[in-house]
C-alpha atoms as a PDB file:
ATOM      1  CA  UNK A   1      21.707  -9.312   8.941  1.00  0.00           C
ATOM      2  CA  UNK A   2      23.373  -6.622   6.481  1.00  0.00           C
ATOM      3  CA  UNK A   3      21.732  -6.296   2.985  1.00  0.00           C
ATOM      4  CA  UNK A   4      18.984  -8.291   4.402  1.00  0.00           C
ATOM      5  CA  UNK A   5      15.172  -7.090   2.699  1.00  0.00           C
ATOM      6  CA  UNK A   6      13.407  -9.762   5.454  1.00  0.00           C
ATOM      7  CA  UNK A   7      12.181  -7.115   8.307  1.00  0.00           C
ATOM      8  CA  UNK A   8       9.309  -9.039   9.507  1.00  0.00           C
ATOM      9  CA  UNK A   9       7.047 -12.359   8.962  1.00  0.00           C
ATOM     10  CA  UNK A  10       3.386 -12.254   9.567  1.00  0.00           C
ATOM     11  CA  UNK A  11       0.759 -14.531   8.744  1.00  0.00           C
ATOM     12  CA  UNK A  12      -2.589 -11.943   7.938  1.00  0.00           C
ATOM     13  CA  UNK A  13      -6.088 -13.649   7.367  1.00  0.00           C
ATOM     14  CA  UNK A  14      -7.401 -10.851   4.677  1.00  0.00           C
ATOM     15  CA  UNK A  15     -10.780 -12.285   4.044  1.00  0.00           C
ATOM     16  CA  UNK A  16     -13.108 -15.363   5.604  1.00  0.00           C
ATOM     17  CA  UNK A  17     -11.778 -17.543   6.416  1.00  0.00           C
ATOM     18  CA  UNK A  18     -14.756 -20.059   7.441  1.00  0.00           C
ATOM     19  CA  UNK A  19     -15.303 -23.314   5.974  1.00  0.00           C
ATOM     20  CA  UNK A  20     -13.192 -23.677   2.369  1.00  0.00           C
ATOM     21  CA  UNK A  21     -12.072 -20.021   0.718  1.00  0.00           C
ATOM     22  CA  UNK A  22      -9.418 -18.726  -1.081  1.00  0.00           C
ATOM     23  CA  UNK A  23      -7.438 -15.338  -0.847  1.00  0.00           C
ATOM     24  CA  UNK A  24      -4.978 -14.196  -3.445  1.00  0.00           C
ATOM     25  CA  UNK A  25      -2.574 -11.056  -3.029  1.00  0.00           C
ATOM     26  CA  UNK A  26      -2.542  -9.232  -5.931  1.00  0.00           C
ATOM     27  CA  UNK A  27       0.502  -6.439  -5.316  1.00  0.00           C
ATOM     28  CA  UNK A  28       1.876  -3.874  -2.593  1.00  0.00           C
ATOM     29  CA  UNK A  29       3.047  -0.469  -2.351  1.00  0.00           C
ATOM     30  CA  UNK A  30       4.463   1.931   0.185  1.00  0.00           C
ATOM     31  CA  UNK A  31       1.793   3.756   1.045  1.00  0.00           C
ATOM     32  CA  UNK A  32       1.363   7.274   0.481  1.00  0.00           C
ATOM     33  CA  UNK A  33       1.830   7.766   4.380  1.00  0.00           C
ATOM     34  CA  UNK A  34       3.915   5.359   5.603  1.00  0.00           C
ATOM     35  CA  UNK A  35       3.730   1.491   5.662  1.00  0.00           C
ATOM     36  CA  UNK A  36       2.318  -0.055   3.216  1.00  0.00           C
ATOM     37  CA  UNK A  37      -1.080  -1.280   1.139  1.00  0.00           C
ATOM     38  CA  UNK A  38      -2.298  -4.424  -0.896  1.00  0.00           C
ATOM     39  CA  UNK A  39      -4.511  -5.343  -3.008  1.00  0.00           C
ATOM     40  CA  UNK A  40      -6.118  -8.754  -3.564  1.00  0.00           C
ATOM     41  CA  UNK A  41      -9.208 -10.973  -3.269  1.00  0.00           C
ATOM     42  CA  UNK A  42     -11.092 -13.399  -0.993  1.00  0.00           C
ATOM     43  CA  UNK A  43     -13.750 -15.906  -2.354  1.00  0.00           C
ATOM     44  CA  UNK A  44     -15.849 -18.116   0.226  1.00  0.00           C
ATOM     45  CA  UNK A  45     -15.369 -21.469  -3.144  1.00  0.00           C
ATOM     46  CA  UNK A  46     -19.121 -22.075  -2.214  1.00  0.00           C
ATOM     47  CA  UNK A  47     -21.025 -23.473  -5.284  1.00  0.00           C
ATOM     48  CA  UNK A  48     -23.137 -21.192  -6.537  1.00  0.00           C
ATOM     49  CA  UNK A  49     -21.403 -18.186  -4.323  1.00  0.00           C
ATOM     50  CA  UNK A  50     -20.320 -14.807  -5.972  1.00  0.00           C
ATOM     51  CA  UNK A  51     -18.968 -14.426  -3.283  1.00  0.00           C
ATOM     52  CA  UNK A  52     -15.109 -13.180  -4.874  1.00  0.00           C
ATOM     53  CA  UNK A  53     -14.253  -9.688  -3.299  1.00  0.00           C
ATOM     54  CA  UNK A  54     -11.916  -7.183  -3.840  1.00  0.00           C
ATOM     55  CA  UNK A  55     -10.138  -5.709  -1.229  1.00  0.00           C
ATOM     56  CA  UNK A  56      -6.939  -3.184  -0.165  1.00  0.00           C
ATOM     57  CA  UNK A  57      -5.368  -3.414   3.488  1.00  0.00           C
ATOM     58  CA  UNK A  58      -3.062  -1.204   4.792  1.00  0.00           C
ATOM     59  CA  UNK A  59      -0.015  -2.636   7.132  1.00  0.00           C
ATOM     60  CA  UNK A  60       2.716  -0.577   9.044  1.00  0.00           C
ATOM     61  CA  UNK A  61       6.092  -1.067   8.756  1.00  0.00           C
ATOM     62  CA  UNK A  62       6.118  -3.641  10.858  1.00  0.00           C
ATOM     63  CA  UNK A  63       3.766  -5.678   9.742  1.00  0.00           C
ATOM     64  CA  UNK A  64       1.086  -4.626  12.263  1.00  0.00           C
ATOM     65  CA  UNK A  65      -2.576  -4.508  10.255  1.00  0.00           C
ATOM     66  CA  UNK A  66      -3.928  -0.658  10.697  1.00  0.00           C
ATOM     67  CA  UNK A  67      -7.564  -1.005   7.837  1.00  0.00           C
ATOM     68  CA  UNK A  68      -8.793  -4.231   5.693  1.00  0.00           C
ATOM     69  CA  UNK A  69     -11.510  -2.383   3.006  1.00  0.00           C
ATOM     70  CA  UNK A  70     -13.800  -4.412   0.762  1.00  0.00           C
ATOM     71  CA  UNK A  71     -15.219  -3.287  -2.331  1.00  0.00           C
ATOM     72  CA  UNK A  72     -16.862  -5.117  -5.228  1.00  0.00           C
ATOM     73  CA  UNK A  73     -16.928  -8.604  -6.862  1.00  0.00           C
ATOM     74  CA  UNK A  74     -14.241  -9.685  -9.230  1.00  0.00           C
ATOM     75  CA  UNK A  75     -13.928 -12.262 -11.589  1.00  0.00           C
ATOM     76  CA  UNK A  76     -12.115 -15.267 -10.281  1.00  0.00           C
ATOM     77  CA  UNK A  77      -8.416 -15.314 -11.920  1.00  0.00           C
ATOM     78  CA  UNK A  78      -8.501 -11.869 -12.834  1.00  0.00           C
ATOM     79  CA  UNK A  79      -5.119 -10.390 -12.100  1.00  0.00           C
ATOM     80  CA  UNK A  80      -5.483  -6.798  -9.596  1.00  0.00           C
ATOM     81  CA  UNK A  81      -2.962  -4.680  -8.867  1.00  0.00           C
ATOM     82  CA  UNK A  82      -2.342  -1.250  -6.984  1.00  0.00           C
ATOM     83  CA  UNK A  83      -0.984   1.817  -7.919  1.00  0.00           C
ATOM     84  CA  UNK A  84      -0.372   5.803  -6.469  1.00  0.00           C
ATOM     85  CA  UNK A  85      -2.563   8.511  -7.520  1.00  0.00           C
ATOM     86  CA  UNK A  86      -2.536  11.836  -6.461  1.00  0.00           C
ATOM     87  CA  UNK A  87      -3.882  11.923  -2.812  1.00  0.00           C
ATOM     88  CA  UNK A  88      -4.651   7.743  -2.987  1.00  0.00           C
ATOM     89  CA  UNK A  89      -4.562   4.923  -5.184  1.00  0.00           C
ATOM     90  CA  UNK A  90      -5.848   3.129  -8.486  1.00  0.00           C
ATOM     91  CA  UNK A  91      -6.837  -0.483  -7.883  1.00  0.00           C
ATOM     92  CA  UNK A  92      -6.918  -2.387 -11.576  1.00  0.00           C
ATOM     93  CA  UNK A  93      -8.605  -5.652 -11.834  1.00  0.00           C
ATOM     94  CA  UNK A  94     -10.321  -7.598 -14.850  1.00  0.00           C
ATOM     95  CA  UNK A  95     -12.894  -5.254 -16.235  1.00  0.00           C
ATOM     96  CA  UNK A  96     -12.607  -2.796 -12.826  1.00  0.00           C
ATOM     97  CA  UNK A  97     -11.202   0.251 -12.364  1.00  0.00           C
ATOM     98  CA  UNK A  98     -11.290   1.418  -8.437  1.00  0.00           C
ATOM     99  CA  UNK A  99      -9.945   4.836  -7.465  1.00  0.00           C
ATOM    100  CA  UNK A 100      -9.294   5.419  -3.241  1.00  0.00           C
ATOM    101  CA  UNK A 101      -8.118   7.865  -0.920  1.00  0.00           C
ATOM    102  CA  UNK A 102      -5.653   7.793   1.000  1.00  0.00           C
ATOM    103  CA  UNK A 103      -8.108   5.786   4.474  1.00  0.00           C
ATOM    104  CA  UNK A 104      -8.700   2.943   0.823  1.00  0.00           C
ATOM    105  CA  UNK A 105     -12.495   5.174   1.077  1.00  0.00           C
ATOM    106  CA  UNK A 106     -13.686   4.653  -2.753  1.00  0.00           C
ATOM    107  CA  UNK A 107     -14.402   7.651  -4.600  1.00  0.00           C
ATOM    108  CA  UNK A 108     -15.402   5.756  -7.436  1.00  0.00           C
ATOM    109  CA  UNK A 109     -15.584   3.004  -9.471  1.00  0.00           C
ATOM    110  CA  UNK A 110     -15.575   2.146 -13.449  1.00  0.00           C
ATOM    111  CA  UNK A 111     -16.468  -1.501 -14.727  1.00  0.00           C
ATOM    112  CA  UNK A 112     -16.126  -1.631 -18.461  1.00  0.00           C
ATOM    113  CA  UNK A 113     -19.646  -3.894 -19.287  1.00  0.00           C
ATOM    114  CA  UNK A 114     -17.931  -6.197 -21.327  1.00  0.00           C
ATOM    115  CA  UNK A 115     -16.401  -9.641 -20.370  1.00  0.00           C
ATOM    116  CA  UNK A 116     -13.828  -9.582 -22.577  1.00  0.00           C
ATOM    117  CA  UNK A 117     -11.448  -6.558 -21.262  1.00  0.00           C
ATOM    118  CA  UNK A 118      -8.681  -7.626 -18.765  1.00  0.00           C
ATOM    119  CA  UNK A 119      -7.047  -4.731 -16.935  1.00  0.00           C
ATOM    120  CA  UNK A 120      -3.927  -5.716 -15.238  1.00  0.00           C
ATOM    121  CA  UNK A 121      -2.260  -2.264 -14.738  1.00  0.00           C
ATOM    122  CA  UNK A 122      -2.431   1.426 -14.567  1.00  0.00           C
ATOM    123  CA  UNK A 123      -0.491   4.597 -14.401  1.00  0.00           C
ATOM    124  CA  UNK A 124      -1.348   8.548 -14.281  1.00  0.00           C
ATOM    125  CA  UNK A 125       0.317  11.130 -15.492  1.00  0.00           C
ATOM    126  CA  UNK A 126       1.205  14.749 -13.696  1.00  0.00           C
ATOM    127  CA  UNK A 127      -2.128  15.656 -14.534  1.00  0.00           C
ATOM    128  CA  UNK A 128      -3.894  12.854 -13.154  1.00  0.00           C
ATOM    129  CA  UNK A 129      -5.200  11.172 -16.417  1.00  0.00           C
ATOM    130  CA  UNK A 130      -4.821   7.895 -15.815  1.00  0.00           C
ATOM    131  CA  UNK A 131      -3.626   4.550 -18.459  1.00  0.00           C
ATOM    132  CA  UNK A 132      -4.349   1.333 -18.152  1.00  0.00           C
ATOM    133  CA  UNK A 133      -2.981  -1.239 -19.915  1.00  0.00           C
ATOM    134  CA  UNK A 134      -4.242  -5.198 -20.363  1.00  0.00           C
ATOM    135  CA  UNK A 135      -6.149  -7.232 -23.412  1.00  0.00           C
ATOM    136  CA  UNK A 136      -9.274  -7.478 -25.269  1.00  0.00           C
ATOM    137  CA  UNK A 137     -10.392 -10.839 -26.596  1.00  0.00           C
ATOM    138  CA  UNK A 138     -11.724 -10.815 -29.942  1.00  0.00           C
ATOM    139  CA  UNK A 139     -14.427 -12.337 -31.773  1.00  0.00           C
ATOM    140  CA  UNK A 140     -12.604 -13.525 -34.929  1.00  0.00           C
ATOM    141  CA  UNK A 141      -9.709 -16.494 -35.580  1.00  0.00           C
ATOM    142  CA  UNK A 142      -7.245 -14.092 -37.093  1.00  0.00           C
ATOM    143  CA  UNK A 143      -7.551 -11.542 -33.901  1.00  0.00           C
ATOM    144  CA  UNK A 144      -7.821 -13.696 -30.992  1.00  0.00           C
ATOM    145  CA  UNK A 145      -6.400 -11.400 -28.123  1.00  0.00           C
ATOM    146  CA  UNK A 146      -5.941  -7.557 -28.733  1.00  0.00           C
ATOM    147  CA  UNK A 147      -3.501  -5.609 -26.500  1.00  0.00           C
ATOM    148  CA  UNK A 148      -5.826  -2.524 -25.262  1.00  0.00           C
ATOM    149  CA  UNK A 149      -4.529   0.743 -23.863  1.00  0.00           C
ATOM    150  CA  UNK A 150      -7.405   3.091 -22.355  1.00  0.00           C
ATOM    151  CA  UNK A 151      -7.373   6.552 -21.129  1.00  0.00           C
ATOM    152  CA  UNK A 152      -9.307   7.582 -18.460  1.00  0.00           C
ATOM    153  CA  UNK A 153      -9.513  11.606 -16.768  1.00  0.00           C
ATOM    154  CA  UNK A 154      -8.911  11.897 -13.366  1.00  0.00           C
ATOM    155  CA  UNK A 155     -12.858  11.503 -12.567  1.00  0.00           C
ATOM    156  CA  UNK A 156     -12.655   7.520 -14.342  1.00  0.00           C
ATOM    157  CA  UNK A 157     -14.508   9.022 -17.780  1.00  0.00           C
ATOM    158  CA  UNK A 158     -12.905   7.091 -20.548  1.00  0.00           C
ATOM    159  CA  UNK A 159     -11.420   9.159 -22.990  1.00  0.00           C
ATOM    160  CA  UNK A 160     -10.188   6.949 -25.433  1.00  0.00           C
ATOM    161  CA  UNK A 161      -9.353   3.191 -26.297  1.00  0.00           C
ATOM    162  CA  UNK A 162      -6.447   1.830 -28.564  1.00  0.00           C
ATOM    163  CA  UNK A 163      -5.726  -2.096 -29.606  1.00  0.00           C
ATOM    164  CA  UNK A 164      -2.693  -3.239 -30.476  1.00  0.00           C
ATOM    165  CA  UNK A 165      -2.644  -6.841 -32.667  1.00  0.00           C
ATOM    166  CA  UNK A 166       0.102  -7.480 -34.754  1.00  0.00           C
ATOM    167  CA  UNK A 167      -0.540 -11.139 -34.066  1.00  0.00           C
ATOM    168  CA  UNK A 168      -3.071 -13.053 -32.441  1.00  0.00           C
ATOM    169  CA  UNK A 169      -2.349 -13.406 -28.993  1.00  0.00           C
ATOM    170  CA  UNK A 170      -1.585  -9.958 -28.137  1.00  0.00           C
ATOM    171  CA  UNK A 171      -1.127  -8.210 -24.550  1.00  0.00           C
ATOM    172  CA  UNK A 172       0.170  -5.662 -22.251  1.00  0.00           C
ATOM    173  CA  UNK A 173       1.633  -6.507 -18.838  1.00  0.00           C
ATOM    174  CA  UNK A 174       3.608  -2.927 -17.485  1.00  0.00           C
ATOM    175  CA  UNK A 175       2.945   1.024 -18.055  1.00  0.00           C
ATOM    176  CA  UNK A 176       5.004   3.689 -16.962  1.00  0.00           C
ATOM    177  CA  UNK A 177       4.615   7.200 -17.015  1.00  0.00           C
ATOM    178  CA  UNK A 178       7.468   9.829 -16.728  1.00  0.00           C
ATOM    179  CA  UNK A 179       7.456  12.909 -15.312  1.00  0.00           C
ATOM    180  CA  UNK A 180       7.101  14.968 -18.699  1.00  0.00           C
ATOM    181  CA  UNK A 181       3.828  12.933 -19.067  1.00  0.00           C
ATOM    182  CA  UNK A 182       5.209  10.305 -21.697  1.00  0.00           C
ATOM    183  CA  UNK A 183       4.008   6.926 -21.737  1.00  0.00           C
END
């Protein structure tokens, strides 16, 4: 039908699927070479199992499943989400920070060793530094939940770290970057 968006419907398993588990979809893009990828997480909901995985899978355009990838563990109700970078992708994801190629190969990984960080977005500039945006809970009553904005090089070194509380219950949610490098 004209001005229709629906191309296709399919049903994709992206994780086990034995005996009771969960899998959330985070986000998709085009990918960088046609069709598209996603980002999200499977968890087996065994007691005792930390079992939650991230992982990116690439579809064509018609819905057809070319790669599933796996990587690490993430926390359970963190929020992911993918994102282009030169030659790949950024995967964001509680306190993760997951940079692919093109095949969803990781080059490398970040994990900020804190609890209390919650990335839920990311965006690089033309020179392939890289933002990411999300909150920092705090450890006293009048600063409960800082926004956080981190800078990372292209290699996933942090450069820097800036919170934002001008009340308690502070957060970022979206981060864009324009093409003079502005964010």
């Amino acid at each position: 039908k004209p001005g229709s968006a629906l191309r296709f419907l399919q049903i994709m398993e992206f994780g086990q699927t034995n005996g009771s588990s969960q899998q959330d979809l985070g986000n998709m893009i085009r990918a960088n070479d046609g069709g598209f990828i996603m980002t999200g997480r499977s968890d087996q909901l065994v007691f005792g199992n930390p079992g939650i995985k991230l992982f990116a899978m690439k579809i064509d355009s018609l819905g057809n499943k070319l790669w599933t990838k796996t990587y690490r563990h993430i926390q359970r109700g963190a929020k992911m989400k993918i994102v282009h970078a030169a030659g790949g992708y950024l995967i964001v994801g509680g306190s993760q920070l997951l940079r692919l190629d093109n095949d969803g190969n990781l080059l490398w990984e970040k994990e900020v060793q804190t609890d209390n960080h919650a990335y839920v977005n990311a965006a690089v500039d033309p020179m392939g530094q890289i933002y990411v945006i999300g909150s920092l809970a705090g450890d006293t009553a009048s600063n409960v939940v800082s926004a956080v904005l981190l800078k990372f090089d292209s290699q996933g070194n942090q450069l820097w770290e800036k919170r934002y509380s001008p009340s308690i219950w502070d957060y970022f949610t979206d981060i864009k970057v324009t093409a003079d490098g502005n964010h």
